[in-house]
C-alpha atoms as a PDB file:
ATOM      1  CA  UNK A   1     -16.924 -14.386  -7.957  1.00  0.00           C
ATOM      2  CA  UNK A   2     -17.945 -16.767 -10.560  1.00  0.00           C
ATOM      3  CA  UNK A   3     -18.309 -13.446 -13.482  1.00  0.00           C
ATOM      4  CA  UNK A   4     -14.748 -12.496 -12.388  1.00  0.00           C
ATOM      5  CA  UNK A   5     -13.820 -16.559 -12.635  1.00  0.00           C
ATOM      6  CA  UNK A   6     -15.536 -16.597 -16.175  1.00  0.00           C
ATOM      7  CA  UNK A   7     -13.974 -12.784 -17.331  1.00  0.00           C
ATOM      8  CA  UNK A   8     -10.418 -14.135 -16.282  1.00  0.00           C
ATOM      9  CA  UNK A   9     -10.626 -17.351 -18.074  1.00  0.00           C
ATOM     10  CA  UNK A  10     -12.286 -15.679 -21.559  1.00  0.00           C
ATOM     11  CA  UNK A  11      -8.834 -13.164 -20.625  1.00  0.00           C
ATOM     12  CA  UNK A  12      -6.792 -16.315 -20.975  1.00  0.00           C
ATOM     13  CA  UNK A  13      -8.312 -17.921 -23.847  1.00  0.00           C
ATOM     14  CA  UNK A  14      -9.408 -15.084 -26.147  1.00  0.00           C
ATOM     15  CA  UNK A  15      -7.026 -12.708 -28.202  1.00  0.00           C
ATOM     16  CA  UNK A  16      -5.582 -10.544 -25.906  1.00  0.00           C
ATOM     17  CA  UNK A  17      -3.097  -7.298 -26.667  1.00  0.00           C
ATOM     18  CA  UNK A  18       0.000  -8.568 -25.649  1.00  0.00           C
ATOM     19  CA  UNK A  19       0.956  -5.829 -23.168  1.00  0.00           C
ATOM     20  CA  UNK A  20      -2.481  -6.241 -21.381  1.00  0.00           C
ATOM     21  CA  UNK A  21      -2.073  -6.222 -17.861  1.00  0.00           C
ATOM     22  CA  UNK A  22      -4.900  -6.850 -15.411  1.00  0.00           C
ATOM     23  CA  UNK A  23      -4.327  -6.234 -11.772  1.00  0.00           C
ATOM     24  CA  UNK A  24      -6.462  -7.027  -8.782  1.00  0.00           C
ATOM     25  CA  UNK A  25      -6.135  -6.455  -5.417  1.00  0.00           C
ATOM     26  CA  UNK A  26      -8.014  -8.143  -2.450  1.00  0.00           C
ATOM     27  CA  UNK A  27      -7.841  -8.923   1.270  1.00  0.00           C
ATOM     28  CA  UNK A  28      -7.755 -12.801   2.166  1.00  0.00           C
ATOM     29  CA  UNK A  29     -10.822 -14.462   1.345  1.00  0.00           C
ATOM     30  CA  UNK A  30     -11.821 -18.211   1.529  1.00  0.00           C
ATOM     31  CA  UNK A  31     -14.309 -17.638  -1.065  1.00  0.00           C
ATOM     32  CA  UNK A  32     -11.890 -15.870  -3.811  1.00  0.00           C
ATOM     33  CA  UNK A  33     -11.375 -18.063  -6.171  1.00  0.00           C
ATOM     34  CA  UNK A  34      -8.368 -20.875  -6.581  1.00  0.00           C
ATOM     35  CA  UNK A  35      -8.528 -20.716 -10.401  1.00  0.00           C
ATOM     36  CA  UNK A  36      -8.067 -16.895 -10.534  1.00  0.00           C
ATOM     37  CA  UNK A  37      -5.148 -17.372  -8.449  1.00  0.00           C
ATOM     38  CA  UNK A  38      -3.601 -20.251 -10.039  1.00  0.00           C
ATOM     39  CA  UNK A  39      -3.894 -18.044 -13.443  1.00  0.00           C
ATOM     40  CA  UNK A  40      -1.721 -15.070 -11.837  1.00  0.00           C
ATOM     41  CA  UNK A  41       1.290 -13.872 -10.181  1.00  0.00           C
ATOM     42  CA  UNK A  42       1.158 -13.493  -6.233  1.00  0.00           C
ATOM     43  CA  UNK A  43       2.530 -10.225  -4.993  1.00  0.00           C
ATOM     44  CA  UNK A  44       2.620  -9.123  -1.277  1.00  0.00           C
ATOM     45  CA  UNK A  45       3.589  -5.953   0.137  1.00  0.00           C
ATOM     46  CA  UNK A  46       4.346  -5.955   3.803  1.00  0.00           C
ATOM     47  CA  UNK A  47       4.768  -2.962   5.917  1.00  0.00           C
ATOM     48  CA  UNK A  48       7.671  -2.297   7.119  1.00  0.00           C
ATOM     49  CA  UNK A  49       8.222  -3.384  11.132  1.00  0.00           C
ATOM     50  CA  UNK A  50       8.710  -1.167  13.592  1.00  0.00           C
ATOM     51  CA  UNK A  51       7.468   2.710  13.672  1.00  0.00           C
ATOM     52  CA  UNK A  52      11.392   4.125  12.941  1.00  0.00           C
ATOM     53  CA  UNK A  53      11.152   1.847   9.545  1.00  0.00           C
ATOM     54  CA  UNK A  54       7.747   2.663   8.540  1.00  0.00           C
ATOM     55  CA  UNK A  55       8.402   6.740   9.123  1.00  0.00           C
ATOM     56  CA  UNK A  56      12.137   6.391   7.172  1.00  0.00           C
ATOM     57  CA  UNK A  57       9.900   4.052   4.374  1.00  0.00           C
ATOM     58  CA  UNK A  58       7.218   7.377   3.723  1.00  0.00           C
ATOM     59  CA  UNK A  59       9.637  10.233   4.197  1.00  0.00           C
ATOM     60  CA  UNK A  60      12.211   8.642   1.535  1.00  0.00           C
ATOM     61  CA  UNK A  61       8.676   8.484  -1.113  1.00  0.00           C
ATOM     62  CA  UNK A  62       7.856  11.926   0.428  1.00  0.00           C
ATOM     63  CA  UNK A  63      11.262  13.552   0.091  1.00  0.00           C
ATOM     64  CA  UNK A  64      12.160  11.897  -4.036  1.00  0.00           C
ATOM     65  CA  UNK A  65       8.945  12.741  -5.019  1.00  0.00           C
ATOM     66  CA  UNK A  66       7.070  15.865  -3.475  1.00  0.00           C
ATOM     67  CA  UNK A  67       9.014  17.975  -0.425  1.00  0.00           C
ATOM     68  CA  UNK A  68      12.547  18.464  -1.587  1.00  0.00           C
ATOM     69  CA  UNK A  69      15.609  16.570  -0.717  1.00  0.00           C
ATOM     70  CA  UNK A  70      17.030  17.826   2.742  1.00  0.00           C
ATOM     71  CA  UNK A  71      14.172  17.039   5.353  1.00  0.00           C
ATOM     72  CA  UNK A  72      16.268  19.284   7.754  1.00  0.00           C
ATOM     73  CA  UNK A  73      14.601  22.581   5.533  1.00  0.00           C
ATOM     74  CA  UNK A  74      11.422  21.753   5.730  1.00  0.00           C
ATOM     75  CA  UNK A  75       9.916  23.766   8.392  1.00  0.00           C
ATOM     76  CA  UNK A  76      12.152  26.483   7.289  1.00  0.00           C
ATOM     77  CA  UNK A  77      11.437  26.643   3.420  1.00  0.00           C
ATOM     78  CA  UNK A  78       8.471  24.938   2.534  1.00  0.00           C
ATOM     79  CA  UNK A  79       4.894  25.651   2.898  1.00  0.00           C
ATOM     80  CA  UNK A  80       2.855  24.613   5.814  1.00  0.00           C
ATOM     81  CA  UNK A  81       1.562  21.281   3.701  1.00  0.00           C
ATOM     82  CA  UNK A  82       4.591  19.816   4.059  1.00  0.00           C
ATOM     83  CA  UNK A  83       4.733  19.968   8.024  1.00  0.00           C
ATOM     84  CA  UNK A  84       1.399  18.542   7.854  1.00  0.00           C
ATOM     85  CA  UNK A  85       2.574  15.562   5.681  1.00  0.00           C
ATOM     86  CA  UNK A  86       5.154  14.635   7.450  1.00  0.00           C
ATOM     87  CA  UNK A  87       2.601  14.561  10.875  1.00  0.00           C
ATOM     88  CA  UNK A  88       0.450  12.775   9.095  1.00  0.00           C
ATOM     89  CA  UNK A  89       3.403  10.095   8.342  1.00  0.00           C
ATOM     90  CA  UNK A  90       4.170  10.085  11.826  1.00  0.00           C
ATOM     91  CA  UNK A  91       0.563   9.552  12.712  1.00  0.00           C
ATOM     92  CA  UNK A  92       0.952   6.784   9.970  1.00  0.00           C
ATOM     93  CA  UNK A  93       3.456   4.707  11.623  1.00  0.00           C
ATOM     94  CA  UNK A  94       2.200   4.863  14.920  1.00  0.00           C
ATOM     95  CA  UNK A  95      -1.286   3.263  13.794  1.00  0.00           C
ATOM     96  CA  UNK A  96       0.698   0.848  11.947  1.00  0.00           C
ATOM     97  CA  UNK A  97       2.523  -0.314  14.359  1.00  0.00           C
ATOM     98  CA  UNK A  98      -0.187  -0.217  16.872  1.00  0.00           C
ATOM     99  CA  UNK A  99      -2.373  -2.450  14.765  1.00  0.00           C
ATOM    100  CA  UNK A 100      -0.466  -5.571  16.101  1.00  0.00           C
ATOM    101  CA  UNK A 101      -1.230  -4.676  19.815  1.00  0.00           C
ATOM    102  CA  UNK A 102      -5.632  -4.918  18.583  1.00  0.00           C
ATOM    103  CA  UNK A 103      -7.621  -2.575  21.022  1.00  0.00           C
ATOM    104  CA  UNK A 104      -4.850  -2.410  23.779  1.00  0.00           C
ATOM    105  CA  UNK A 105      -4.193   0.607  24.782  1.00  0.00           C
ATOM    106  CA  UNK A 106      -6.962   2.781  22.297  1.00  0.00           C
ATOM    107  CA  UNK A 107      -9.588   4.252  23.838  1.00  0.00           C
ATOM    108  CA  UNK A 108     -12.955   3.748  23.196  1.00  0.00           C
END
């Protein structure tokens, strides 16, 4: 921690571009350190709650971006990938969700 301490305050200090961006992402840590943090902006992204939110959250990404727009076609016109997606959304959620409950109801 104390390089990354020292390579964001030289960051701050020295001549930077002014577009320069620097991102970092970590889990919560008592020993990251306060200065970094007081130097940045805080952003959180929460999942959403419940399993029917989380699935409607990935197919929406799923269905702009890579399968098509009508979900209802899928099996019929697309290739066998996109069935599989879509499971592995479902399968997705589920853990999600689950994650709250810890080890209840997994078996070991």
């Amino acid at each position: 921690m104390p390089a990354l301490e020292s390579l964001v305050t030289g960051l701050a200090t020295g001549s930077v571009h002014p577009t320069f961006r620097l991102w970092l992402s970590s889990m919560p840590d008592i020993s990251f350190s306060q200065q970094v943090l007081r130097r940045g902006i805080k952003v959180t992204v929460e999942p959403p709650e419940g399993i029917s939110a989380n699935l409607k959250q990935n197919v929406s990404v799923l269905e702009s971006t890579i399968v098509g727009d009508n979900p209802s076609e899928w099996s019929r016109d697309q290739p066998i990938w996109c069935q599989l997606l879509y499971s592995l959304c479902v399968f997705h959620a589920v853990a999600v969700d689950r994650k709250k409950f810890g080890s209840l109801g997994w078996n070991a």
